[in-house]
Protein backbone atom coordinates (compact mmCIF):
# COMPACT_ATOMS: atom_id res chain seq x y z
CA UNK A 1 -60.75 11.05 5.78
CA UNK A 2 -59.84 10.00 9.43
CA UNK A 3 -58.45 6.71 8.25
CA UNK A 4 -56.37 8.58 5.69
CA UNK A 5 -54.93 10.89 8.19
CA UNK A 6 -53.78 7.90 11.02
CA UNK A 7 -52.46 6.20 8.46
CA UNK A 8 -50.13 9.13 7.60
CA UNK A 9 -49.66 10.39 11.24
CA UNK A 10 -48.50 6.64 11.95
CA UNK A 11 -45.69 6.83 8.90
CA UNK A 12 -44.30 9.96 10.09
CA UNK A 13 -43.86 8.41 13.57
CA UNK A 14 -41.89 5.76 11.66
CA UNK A 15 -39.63 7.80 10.28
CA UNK A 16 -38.68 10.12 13.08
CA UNK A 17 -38.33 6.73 15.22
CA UNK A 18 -35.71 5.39 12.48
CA UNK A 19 -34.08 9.28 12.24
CA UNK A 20 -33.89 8.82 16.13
CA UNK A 21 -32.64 4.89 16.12
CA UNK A 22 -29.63 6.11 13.41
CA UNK A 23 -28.78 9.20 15.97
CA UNK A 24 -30.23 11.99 13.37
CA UNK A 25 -32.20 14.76 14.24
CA UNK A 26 -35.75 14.91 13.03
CA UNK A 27 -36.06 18.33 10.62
CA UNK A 28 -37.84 19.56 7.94
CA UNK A 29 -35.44 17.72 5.35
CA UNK A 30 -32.34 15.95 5.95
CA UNK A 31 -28.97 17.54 5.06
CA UNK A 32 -27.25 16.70 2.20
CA UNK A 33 -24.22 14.88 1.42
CA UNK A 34 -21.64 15.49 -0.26
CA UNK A 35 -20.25 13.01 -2.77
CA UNK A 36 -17.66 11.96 -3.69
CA UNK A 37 -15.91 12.94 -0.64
CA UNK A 38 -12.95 15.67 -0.81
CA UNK A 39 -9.83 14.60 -1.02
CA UNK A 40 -6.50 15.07 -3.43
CA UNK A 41 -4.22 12.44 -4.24
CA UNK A 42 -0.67 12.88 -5.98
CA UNK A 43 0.13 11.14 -9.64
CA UNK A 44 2.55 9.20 -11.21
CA UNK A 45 1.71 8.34 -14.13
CA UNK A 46 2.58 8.50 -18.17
CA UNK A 47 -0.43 11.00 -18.84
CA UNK A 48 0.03 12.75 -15.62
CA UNK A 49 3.72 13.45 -15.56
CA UNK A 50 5.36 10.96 -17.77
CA UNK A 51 6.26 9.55 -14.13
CA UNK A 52 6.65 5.63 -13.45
CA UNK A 53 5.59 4.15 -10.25
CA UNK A 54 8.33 2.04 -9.17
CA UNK A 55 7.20 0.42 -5.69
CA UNK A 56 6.40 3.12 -3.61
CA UNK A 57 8.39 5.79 -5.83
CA UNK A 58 7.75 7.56 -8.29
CA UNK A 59 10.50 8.03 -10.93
CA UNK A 60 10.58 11.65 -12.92
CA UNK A 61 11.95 11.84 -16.26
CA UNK A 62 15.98 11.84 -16.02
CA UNK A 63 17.77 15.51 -16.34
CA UNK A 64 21.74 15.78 -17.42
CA UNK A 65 24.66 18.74 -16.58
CA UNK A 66 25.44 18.93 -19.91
CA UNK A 67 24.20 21.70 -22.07
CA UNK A 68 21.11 21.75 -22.71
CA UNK A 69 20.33 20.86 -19.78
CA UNK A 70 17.01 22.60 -19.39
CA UNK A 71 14.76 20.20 -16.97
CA UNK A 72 11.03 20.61 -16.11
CA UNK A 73 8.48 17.74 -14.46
CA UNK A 74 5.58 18.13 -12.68
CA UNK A 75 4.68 16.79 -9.39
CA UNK A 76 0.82 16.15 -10.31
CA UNK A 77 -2.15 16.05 -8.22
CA UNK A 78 -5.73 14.58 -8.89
CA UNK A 79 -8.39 16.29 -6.72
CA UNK A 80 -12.33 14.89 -5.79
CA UNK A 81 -15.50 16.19 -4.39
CA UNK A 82 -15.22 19.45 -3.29
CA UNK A 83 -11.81 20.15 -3.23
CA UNK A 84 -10.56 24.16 -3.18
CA UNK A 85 -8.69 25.76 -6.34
CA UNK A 86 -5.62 25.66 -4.80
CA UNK A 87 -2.63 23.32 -3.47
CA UNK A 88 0.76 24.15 -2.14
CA UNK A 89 3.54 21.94 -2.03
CA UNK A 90 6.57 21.37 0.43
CA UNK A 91 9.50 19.06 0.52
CA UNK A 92 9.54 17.39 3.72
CA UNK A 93 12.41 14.43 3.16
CA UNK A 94 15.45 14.47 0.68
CA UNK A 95 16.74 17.05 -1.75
CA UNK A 96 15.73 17.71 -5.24
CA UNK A 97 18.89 17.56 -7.62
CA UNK A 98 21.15 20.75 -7.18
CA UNK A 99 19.66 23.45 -9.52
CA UNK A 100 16.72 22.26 -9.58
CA UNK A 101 13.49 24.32 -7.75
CA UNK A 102 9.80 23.25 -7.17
CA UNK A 103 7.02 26.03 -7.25
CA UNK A 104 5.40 25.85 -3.73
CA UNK A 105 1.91 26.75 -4.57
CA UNK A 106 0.24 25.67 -7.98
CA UNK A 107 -3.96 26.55 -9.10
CA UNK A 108 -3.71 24.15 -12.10
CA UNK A 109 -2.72 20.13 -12.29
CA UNK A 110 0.52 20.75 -10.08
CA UNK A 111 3.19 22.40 -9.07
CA UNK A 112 6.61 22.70 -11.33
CA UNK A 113 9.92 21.63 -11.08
CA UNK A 114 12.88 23.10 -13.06
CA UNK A 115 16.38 24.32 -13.66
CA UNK A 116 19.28 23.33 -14.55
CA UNK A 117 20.93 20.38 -12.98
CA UNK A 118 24.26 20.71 -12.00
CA UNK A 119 25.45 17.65 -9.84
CA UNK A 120 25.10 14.26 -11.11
CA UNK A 121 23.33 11.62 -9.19
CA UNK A 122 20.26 9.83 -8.54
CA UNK A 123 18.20 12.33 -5.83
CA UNK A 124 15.22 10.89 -3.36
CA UNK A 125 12.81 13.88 -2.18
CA UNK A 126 9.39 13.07 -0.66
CA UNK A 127 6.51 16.18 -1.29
CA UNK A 128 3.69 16.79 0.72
CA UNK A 129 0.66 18.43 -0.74
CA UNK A 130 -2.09 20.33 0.95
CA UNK A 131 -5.18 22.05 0.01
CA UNK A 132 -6.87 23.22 3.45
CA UNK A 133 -7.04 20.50 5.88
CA UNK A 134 -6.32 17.89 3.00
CA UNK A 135 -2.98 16.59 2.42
CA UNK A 136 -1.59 13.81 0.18
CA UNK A 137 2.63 12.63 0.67
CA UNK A 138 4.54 10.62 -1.79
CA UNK A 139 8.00 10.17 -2.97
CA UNK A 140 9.73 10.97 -5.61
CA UNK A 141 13.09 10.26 -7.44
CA UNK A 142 14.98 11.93 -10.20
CA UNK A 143 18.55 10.86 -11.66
CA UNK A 144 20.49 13.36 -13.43
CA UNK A 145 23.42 12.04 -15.74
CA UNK A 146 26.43 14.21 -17.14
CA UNK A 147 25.17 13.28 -20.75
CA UNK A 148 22.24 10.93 -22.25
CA UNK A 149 19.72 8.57 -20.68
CA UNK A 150 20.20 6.91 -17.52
CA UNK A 151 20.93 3.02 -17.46
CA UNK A 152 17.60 0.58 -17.33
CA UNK A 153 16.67 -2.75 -17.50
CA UNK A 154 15.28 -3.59 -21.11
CA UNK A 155 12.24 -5.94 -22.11
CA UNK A 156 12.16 -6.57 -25.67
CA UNK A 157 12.48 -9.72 -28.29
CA UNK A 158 15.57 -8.97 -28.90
CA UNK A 159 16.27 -11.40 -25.61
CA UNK A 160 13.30 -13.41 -25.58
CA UNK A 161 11.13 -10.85 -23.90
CA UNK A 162 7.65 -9.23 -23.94
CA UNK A 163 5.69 -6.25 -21.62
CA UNK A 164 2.27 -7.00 -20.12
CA UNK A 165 1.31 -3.93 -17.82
CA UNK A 166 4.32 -3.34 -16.64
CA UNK A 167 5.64 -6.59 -16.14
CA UNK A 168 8.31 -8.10 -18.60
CA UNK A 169 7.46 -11.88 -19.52
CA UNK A 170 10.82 -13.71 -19.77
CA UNK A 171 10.74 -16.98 -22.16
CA UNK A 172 9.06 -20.34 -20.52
CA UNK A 173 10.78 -22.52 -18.32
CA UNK A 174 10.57 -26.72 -18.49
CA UNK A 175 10.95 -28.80 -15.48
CA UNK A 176 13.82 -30.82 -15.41
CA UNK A 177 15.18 -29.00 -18.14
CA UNK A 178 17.99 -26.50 -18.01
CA UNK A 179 17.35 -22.66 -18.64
CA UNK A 180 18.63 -19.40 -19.56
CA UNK A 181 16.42 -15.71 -19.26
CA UNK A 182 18.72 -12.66 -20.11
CA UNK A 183 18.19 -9.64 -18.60
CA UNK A 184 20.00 -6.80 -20.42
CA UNK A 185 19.89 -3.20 -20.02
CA UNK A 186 20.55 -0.46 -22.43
CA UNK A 187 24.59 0.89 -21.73
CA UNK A 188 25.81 -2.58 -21.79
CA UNK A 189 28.26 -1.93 -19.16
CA UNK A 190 27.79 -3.68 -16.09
CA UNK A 191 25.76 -3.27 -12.45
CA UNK A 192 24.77 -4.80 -9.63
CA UNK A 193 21.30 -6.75 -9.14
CA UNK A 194 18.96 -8.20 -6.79
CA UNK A 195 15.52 -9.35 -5.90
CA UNK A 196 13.58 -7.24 -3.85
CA UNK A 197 9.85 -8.56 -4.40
CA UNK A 198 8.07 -12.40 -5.12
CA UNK A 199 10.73 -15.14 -5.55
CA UNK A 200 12.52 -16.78 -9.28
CA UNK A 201 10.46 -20.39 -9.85
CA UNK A 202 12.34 -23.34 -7.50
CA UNK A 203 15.58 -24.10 -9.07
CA UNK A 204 16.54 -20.89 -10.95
CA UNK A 205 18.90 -17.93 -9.70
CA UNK A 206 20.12 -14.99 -10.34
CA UNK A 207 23.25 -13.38 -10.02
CA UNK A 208 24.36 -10.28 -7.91
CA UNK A 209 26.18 -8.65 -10.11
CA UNK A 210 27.00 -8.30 -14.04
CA UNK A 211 28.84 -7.07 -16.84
CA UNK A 212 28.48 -6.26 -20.42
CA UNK A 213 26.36 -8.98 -21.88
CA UNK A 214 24.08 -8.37 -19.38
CA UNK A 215 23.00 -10.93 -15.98
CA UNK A 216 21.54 -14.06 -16.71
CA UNK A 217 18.83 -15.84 -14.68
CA UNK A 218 19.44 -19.99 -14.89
CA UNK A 219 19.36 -23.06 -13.43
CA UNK A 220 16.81 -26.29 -13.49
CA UNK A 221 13.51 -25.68 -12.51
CA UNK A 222 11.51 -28.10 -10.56
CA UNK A 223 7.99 -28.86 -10.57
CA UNK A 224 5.83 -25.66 -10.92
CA UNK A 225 3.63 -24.11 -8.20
CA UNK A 226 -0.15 -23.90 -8.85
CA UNK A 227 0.07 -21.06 -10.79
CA UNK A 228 2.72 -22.82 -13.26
CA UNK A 229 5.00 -19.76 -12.45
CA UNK A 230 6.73 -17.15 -10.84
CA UNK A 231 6.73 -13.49 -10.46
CA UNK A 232 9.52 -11.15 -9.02
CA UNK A 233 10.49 -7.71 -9.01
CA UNK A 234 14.51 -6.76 -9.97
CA UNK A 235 16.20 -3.81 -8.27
CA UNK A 236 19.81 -2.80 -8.59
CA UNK A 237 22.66 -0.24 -10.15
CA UNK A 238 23.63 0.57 -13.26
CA UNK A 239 27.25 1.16 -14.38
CA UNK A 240 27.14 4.78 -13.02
CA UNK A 241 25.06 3.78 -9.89
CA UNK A 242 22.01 4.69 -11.82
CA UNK A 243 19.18 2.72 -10.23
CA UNK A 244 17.59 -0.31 -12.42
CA UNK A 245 14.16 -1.94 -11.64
CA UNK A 246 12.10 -3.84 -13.74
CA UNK A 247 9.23 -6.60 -12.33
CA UNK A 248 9.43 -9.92 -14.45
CA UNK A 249 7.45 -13.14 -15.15
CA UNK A 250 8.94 -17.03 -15.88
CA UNK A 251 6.15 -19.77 -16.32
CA UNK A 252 6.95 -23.42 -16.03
CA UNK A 253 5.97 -25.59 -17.71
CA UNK A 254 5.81 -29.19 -17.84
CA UNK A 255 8.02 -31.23 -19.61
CA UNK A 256 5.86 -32.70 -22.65
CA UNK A 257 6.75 -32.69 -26.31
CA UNK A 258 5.71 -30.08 -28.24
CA UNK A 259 3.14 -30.72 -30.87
CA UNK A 260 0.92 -29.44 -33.43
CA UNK A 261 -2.53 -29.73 -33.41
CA UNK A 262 -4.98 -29.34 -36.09
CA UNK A 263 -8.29 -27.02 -35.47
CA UNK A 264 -10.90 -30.37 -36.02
CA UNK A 265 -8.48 -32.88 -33.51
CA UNK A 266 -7.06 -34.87 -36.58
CA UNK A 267 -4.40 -35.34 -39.17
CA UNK A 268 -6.11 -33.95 -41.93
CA UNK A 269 -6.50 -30.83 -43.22
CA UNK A 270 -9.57 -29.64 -45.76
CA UNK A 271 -8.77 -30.47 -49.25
CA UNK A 272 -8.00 -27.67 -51.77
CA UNK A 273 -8.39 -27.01 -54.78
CA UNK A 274 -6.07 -26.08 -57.87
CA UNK A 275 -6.47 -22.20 -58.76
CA UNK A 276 -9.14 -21.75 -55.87
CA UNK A 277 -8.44 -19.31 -52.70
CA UNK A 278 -8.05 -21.49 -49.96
CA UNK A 279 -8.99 -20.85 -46.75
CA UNK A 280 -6.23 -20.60 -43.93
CA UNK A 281 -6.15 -22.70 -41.10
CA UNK A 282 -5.38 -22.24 -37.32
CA UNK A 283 -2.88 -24.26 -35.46
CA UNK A 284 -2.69 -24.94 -31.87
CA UNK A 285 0.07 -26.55 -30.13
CA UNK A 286 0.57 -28.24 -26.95
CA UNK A 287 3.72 -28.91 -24.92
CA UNK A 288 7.23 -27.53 -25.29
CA UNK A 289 7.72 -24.18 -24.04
CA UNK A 290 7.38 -20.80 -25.32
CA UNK A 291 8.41 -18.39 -27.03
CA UNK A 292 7.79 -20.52 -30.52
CA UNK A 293 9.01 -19.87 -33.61
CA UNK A 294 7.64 -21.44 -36.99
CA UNK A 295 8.79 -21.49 -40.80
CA UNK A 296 6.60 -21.94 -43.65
CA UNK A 297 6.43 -25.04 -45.66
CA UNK A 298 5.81 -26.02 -49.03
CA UNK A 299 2.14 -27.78 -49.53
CA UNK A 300 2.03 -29.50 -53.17
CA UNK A 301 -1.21 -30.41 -54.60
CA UNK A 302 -2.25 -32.88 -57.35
CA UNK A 303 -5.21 -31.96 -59.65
C-alpha cells in the first residue's frame, strides 16, 4: 500500500513539473480549448455566390441599365469555431455600381447587394466584414453593361482549347516548329491584352492588342523547360473596356514523329473472326503534338 501510494505521489509531481516547465498553472483540470479556432473568411466562389476569383478579385455576376435590370449578388462569408450569429459589412475602398446598395448587417450566409444599375462600367469596391473582434477584407468587382453579357475570353474546341480547373489548355507546341494558339472571346470585336502572371514558352508571343478574329499567340518555340511547358495568366479589355482574364497552358513538345502504337508493342493486332464480336483495341501514340484527331478505317477480313 505504501509502494502504491509513492509511486502515485511521484507521477503527480511529474505532471505539475511539466504544467510548470510549459508555463501552465497546476489546477484541478486543465481548461479547455477551443477548436477550430474562430474566425470568418469571405467567399468567392460558384456555390457561394456564383463569384470567380480572378487574382486577388473576386468578380460578381455582371448587371445591365437596360430594363430589366433587376441585380442581386451576395458578398458571402464562411464562419469557424465559435463564431457569433452575426456579421456586418462596410465598404472601405471603391464604389459599388450607381444604384446599386449592400445591406450592412446580415445573420445568414451574407449580406445583399441590389438595385438597379444605372451607369455603365466596370466598378472595384473592397468590403470589410466583422463579427466582434473578427474581421475578414477582400475585393470585389462588378461590370454593368447597357445590354447583354460582358466581353470574356473563351476556352472551348471550337479553337483548339480545353478547361482544367480553371486553366484553359491551348493546343501543344513543337520545338523548332512554327505555331499558332487563338485566343478568342465571345463579342468578336476587338480589345487590348497582356500578360500579367508566369511567362508564354521561349519563342512564342503575344500581341497587345486585337480585333475581330480574336489575338493570336505564335512564334517558334525552342527547347522546353523541365516541365515541357508553360503557364501564364491573360489580362486585358474588351471592346467596351470590359475587363478579360483568363489563365492558360502551352506544352512543348519535342519534335518526334507521331506514331501509333499497338497495346502488346508490335504490328499485329489479335485475329478476328467472321460473324464473332470482336474485342476493341486501345491505341497509344507517341510523338507529334496534341490535340489529335483520328478517322476510322476500313479492316477487311478473309474467312
Amino acid at each position: 500500500m505504501t509502494r502504491t501510494k509513492k509511486a502515485a505521489l511521484t507521477l503527480g509531481a511529474m505532471v505539475s513539473m511539466v504544467l510548470a516547465l510549459a508555463g501552465v498553472a497546476a489546477g484541478p483540470a486543465l481548461a479547455s480549448v477551443a477548436y477550430p479556432a474562430p474566425s470568418i473568411h469571405l467567399l468567392c466562389t460558384a456555390a457561394a455566390n456564383d463569384g470567380t476569383l480572378e487574382g486577388s478579385t473576386c468578380v460578381l455576376p455582371p448587371g445591365m441599365t437596360t430594363a430589366p435590370n433587376n441585380y442581386a449578388a451576395t458578398i458571402a462569408v464562411g464562419k469557424a469555431g465559435a463564431a457569433g450569429a452575426t456579421v456586418t459589412f462596410a465598404l472601405t475602398a471603391g464604389s459599388l455600381p450607381p444604384g446599386l446598395t449592400m445591406a450592412a448587417q446580415s445573420s445568414g450566409s451574407g449580406a445583399a447587394i441590389t438595385g438597379n444599375p444605372t451607369k455603365a462600367g466596370t466598378f472595384n469596391f473592397t468590403v470589410k466584414a466583422t463579427d466582434g473582434g473578427l474581421t475578414a477584407t477582400l475585393a470585389y468587382q462588378i461590370t454593368v453593361t447597357v445590354q447583354g453579357p460582358p466581353d470574356q475570353l473563351l476556352c472551348s474546341p471550337a479553337n483548339g482549347s480545353f478547361l482544367i480547373s480553371g486553366v484553359c489548355v491551348l493546343p501543344d507546341s513543337v520545338v523548332g516548329q512554327p505555331y499558332q494558339g487563338h485566343l478568342s472571346t465571345s463579342h468578336n470585336a476587338g480589345g487590348t491584352l497582356r500578360i500579367v502572371a508566369g511567362a508564354l514558352p521561349a519563342g512564342l508571343s503575344l500581341p497587345a492588342t486585337f480585333g475581330p478574329s480574336g489575338a493570336i499567340i505564335s512564334g517558334t518555340p525552342g527547347q522546353p523547360g523541365i516541365d515541357g511547358g508553360s503557364s501564364f495568366t491573360v489580362q486585358g479589355t474588351g471592346d467596351q473596356g470590359q475587363p478579360l482574364y483568363q489563365a492558360y497552358s502551352i506544352a512543348v513538345d519535342q519534335n518526334q514523329p507521331l506514331t501509333i502504337v499497338p497495346p502488346s508493342g508490335g504490328s499485329a493486332l489479335s485475329p478476328g473472326m467472321v460473324d464473332q464480336a470482336y474485342f476493341g483495341q486501345d491505341f497509344f501514340l507517341s510523338g507529334g503534338a496534341g490535340p489529335y484527331r483520328g478517322s476510322p478505317q476500313t479492316v477487311e477480313t478473309s474467312s
